[in-house]
PDB file of N, CA and C in Angstrom:
ATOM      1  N   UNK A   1       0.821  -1.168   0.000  1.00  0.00           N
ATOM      2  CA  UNK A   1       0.000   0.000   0.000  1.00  0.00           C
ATOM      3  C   UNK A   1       0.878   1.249   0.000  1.00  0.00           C
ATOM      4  N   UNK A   2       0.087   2.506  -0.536  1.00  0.00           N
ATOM      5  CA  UNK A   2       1.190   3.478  -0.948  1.00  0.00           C
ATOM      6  C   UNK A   2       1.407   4.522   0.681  1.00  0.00           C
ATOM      7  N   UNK A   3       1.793   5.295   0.636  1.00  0.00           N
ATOM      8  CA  UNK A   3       2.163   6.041   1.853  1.00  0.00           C
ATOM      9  C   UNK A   3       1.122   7.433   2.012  1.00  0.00           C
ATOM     10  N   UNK A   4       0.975   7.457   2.955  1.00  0.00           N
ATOM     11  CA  UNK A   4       0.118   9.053   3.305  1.00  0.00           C
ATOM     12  C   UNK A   4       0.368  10.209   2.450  1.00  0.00           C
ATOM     13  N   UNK A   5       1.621  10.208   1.756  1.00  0.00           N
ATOM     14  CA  UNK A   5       2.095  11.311   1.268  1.00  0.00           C
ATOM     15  C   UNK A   5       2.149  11.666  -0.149  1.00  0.00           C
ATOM     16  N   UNK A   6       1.750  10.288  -0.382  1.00  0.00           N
ATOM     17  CA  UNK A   6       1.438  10.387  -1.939  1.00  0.00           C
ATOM     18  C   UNK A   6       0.127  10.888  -2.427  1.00  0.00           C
ATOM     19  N   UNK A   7      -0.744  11.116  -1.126  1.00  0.00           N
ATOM     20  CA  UNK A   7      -2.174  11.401  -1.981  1.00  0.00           C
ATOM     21  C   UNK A   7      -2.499  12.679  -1.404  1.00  0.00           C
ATOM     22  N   UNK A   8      -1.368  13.475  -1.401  1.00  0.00           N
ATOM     23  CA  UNK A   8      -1.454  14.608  -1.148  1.00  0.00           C
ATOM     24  C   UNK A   8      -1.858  15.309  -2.473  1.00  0.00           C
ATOM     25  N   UNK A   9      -3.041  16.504  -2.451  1.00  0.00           N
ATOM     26  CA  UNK A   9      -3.583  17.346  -3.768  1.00  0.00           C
ATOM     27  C   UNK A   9      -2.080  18.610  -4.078  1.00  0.00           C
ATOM     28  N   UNK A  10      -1.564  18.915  -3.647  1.00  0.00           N
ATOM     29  CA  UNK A  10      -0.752  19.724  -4.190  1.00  0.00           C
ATOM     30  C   UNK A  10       0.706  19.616  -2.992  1.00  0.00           C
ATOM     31  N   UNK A  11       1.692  19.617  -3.587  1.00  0.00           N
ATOM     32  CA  UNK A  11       3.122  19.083  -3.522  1.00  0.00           C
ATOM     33  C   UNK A  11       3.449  20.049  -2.858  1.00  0.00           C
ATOM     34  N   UNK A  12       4.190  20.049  -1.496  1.00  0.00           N
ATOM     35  CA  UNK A  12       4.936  21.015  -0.852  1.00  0.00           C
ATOM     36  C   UNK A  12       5.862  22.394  -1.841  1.00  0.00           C
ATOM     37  N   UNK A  13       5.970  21.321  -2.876  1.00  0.00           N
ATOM     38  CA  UNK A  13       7.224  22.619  -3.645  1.00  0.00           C
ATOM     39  C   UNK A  13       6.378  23.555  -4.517  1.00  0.00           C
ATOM     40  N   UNK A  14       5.068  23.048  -4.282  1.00  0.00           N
ATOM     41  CA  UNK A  14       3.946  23.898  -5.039  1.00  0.00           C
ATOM     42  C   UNK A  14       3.589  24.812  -4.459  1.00  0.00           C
ATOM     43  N   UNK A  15       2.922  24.668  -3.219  1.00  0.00           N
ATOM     44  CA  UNK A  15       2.977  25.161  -2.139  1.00  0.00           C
ATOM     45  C   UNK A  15       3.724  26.317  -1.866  1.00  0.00           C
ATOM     46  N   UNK A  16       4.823  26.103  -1.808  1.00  0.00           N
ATOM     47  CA  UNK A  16       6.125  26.953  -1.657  1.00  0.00           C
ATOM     48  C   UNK A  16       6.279  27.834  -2.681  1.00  0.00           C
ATOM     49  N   UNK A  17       5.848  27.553  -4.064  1.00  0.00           N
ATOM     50  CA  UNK A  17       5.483  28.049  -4.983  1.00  0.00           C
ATOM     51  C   UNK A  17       5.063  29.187  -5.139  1.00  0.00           C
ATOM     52  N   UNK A  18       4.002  28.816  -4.663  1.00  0.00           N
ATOM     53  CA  UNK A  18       2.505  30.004  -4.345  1.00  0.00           C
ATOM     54  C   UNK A  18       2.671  31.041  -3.453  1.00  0.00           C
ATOM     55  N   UNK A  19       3.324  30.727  -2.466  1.00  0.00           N
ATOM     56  CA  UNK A  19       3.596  31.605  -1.740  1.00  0.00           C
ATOM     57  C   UNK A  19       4.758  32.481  -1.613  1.00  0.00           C
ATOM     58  N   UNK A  20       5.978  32.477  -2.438  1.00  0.00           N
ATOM     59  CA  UNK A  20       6.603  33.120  -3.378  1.00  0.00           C
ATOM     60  C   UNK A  20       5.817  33.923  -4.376  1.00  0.00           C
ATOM     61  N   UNK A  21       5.113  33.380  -4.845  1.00  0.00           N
ATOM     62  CA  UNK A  21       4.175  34.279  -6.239  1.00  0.00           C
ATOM     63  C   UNK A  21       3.236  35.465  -5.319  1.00  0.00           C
ATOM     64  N   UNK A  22       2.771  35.045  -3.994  1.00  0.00           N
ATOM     65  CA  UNK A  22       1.893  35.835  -3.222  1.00  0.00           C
ATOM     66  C   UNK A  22       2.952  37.455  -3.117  1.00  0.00           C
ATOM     67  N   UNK A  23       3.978  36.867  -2.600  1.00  0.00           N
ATOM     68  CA  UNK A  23       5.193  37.797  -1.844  1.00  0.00           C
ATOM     69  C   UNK A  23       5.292  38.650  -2.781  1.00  0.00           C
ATOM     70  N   UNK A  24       5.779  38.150  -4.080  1.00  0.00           N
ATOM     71  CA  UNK A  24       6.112  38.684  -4.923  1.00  0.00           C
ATOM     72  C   UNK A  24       5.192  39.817  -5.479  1.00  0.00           C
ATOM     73  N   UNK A  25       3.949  39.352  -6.025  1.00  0.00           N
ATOM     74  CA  UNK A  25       2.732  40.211  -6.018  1.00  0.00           C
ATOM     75  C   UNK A  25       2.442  41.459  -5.421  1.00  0.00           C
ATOM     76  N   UNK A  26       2.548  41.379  -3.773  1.00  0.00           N
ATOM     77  CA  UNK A  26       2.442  42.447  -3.254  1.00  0.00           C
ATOM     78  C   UNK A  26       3.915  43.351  -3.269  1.00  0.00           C
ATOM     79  N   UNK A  27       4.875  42.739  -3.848  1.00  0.00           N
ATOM     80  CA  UNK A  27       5.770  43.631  -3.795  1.00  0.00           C
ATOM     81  C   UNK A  27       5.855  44.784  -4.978  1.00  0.00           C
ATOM     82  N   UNK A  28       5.052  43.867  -6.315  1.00  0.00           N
ATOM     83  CA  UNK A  28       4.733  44.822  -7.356  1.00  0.00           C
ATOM     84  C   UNK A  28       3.759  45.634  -7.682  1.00  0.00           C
ATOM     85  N   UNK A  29       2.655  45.682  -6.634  1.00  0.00           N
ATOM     86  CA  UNK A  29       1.520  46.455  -6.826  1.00  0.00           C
ATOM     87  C   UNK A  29       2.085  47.861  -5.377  1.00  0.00           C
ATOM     88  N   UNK A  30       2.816  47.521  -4.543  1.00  0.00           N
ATOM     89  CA  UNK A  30       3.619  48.740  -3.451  1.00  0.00           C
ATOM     90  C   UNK A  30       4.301  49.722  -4.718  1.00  0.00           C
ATOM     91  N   UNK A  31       5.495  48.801  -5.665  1.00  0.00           N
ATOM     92  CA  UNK A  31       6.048  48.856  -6.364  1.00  0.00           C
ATOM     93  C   UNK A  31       5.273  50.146  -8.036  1.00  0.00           C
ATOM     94  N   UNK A  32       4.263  49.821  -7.928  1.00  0.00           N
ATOM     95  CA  UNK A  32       3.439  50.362  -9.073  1.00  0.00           C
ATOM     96  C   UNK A  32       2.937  51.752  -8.641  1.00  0.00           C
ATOM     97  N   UNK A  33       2.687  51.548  -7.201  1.00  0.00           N
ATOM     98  CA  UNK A  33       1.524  52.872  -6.624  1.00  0.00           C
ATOM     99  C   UNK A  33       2.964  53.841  -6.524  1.00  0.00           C
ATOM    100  N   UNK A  34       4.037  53.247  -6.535  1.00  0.00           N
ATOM    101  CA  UNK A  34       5.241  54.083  -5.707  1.00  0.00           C
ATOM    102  C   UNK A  34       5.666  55.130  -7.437  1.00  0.00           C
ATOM    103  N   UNK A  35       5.189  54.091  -8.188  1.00  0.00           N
ATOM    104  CA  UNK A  35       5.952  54.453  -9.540  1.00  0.00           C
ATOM    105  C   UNK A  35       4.665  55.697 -10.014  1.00  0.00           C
ATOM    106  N   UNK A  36       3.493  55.136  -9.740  1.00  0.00           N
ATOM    107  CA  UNK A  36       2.471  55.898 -10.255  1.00  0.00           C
ATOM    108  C   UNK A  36       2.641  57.274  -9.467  1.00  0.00           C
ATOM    109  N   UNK A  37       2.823  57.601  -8.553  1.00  0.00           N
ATOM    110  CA  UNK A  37       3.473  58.838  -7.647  1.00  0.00           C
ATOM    111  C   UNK A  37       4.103  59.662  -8.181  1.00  0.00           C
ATOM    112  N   UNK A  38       5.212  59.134  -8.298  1.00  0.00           N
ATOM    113  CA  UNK A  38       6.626  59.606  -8.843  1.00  0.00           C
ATOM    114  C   UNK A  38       6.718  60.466 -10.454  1.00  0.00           C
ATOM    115  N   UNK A  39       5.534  59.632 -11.341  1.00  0.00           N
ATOM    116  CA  UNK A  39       5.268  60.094 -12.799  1.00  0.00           C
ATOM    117  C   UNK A  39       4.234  61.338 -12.411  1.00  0.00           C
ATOM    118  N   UNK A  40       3.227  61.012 -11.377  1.00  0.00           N
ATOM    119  CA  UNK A  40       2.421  62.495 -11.638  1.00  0.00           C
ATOM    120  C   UNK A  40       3.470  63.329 -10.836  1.00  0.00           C
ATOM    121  N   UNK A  41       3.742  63.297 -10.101  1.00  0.00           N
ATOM    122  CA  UNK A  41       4.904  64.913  -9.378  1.00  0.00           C
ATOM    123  C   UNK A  41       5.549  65.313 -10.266  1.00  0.00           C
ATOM    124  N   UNK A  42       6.137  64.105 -11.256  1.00  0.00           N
ATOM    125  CA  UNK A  42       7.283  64.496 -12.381  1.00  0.00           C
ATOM    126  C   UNK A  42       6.650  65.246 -13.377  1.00  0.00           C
ATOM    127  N   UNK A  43       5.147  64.638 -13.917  1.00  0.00           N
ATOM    128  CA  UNK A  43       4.535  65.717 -15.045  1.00  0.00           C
ATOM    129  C   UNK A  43       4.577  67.362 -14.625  1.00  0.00           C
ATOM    130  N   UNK A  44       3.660  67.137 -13.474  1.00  0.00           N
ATOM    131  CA  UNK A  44       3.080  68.084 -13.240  1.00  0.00           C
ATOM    132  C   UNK A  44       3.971  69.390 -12.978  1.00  0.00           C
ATOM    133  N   UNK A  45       5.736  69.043 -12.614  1.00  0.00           N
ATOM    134  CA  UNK A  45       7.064  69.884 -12.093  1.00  0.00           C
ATOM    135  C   UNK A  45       7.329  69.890 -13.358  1.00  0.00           C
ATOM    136  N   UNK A  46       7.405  69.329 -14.584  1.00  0.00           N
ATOM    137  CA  UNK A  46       7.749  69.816 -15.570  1.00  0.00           C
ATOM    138  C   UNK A  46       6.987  70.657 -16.181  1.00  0.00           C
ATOM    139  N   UNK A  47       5.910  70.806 -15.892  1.00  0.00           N
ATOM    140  CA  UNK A  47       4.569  71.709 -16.772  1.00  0.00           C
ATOM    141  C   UNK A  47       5.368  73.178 -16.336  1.00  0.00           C
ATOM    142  N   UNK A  48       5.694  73.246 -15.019  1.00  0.00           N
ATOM    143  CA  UNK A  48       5.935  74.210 -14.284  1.00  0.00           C
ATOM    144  C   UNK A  48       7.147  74.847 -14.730  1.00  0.00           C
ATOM    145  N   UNK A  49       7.933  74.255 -14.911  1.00  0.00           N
ATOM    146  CA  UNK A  49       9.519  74.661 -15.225  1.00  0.00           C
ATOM    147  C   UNK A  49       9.578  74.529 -17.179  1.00  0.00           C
ATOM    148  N   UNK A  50       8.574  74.190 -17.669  1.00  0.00           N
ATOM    149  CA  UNK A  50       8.232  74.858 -19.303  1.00  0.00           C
ATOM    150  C   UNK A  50       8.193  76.222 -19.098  1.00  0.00           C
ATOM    151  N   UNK A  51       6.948  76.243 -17.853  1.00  0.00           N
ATOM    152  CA  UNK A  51       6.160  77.846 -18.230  1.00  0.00           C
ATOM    153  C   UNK A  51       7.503  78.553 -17.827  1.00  0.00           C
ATOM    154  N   UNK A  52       8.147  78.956 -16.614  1.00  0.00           N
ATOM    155  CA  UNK A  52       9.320  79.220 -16.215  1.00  0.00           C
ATOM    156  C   UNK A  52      10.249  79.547 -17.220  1.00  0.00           C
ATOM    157  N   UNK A  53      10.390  78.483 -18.159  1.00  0.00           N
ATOM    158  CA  UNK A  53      11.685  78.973 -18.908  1.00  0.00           C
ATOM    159  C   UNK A  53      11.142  80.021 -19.815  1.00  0.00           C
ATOM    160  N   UNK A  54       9.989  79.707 -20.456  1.00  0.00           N
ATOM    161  CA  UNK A  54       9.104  80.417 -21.133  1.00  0.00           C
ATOM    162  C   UNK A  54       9.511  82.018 -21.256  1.00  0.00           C
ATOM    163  N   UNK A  55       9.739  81.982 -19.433  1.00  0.00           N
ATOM    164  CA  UNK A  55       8.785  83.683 -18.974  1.00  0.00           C
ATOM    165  C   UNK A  55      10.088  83.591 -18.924  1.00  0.00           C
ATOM    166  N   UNK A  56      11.453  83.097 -18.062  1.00  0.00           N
ATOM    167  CA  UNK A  56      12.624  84.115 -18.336  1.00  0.00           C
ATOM    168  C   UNK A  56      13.375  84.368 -19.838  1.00  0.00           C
ATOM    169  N   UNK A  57      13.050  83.109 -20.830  1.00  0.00           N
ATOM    170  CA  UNK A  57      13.653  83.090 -22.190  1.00  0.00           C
ATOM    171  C   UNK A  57      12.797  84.288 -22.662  1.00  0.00           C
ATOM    172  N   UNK A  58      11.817  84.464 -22.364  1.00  0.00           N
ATOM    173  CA  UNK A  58      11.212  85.788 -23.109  1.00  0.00           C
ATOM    174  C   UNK A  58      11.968  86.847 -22.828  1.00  0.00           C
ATOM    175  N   UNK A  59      11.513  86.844 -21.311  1.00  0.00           N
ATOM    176  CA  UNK A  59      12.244  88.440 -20.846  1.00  0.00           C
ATOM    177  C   UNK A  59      13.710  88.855 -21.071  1.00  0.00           C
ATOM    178  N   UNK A  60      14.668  87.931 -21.358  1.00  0.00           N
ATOM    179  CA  UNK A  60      16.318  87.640 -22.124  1.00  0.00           C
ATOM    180  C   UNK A  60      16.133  88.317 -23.400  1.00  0.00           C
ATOM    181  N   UNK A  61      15.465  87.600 -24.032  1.00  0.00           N
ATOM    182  CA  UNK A  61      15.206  88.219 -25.481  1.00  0.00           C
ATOM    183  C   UNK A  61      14.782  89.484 -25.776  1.00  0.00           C
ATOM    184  N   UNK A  62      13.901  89.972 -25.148  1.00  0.00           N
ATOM    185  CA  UNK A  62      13.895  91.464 -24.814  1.00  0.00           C
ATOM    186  C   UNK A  62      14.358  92.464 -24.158  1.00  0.00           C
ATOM    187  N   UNK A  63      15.224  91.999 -23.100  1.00  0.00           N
ATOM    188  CA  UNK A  63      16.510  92.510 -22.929  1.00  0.00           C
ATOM    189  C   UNK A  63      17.631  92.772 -23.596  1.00  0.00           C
ATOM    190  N   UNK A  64      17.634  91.506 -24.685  1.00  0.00           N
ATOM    191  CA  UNK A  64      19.016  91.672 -25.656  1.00  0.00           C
ATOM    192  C   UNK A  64      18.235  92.394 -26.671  1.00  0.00           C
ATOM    193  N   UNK A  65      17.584  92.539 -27.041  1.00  0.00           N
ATOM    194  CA  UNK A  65      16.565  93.175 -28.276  1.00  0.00           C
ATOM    195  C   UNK A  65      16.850  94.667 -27.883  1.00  0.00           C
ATOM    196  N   UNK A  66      16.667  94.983 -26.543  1.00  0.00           N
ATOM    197  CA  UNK A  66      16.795  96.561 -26.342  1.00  0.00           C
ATOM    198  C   UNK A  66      17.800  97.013 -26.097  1.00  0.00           C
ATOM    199  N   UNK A  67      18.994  96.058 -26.243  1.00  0.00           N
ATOM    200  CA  UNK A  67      20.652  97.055 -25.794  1.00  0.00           C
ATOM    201  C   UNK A  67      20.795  96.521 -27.097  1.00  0.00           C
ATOM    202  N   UNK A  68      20.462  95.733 -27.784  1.00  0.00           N
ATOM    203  CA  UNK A  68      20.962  96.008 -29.284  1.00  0.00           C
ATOM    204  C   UNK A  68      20.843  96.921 -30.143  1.00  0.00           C
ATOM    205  N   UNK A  69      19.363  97.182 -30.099  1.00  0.00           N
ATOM    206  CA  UNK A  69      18.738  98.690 -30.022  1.00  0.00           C
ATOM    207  C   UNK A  69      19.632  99.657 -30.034  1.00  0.00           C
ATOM    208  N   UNK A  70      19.994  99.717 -28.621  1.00  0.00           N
ATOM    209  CA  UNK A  70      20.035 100.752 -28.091  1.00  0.00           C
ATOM    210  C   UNK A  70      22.163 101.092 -28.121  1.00  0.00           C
ATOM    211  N   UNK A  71      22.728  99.775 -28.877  1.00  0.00           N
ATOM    212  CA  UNK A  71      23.768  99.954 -28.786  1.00  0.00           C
ATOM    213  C   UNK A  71      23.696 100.553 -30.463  1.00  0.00           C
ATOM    214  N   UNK A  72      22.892  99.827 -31.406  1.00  0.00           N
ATOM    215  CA  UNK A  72      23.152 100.345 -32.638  1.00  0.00           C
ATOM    216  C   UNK A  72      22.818 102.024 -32.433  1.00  0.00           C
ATOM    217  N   UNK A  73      21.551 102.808 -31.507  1.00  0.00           N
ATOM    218  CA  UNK A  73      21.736 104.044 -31.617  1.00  0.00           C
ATOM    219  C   UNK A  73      22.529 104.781 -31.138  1.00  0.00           C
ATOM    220  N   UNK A  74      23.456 104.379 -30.421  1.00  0.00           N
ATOM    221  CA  UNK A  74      24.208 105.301 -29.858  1.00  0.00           C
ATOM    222  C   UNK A  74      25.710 104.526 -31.004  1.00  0.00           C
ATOM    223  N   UNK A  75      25.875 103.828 -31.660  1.00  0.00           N
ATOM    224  CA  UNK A  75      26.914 103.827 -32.281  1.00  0.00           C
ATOM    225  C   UNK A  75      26.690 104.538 -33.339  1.00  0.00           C
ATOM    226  N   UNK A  76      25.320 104.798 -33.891  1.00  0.00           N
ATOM    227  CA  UNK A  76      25.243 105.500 -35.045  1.00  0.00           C
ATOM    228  C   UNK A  76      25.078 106.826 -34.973  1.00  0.00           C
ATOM    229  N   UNK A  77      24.864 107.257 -33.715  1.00  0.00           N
ATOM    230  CA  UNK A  77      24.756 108.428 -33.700  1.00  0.00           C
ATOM    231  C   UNK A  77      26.460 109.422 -33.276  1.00  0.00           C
ATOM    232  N   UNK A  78      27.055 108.528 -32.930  1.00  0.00           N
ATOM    233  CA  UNK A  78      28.456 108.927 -33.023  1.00  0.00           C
ATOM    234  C   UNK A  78      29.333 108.863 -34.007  1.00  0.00           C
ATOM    235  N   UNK A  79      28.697 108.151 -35.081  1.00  0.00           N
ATOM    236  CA  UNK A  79      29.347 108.287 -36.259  1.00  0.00           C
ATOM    237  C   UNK A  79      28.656 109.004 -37.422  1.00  0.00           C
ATOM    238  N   UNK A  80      27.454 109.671 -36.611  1.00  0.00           N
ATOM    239  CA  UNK A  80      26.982 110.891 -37.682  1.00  0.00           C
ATOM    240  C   UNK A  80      27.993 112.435 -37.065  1.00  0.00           C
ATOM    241  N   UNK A  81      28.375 112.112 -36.144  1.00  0.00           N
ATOM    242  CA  UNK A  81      29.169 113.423 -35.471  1.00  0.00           C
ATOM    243  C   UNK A  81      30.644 113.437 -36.531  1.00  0.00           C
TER     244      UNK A  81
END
């Protein structure tokens, strides 16, 4: 006759199995919420630092726009003298 252990429905190493796959599981859904976090702060700080460059690259450009200006009139007006 066969032994107690043979008519077992699922095998210790199965077992062991499963509960590895459990572990694992919850380590990738911690893993997901942590990631899902991380992408909205990241959008939302970049939206911010577009507009930012936006407003100082503008105000640069119109700064250099008006001493260019303002260097061509005063060079030309010293060489109408």
């Amino acid at each position: 006759m066969g032994r107690k252990d043979a008519q077992l429905h699922a095998l210790p190493v199965d077992h062991y199995r499963k509960q590895i796959g459990k572990q694992n599981k919850k380590q990738t859904t911690t893993n997901v919420k942590e990631l899902r976090k991380h992408t909205e702060t990241k959008s939302s700080s970049s939206k911010l630092y577009k507009d930012v460059k936006v407003v100082v690259g503008g105000f640069a450009v119109a700064v250099l726009l008006a001493y260019g200006l303002l260097f061509l009139w005063l060079f030309d007006s010293k060489a109408a003298k």
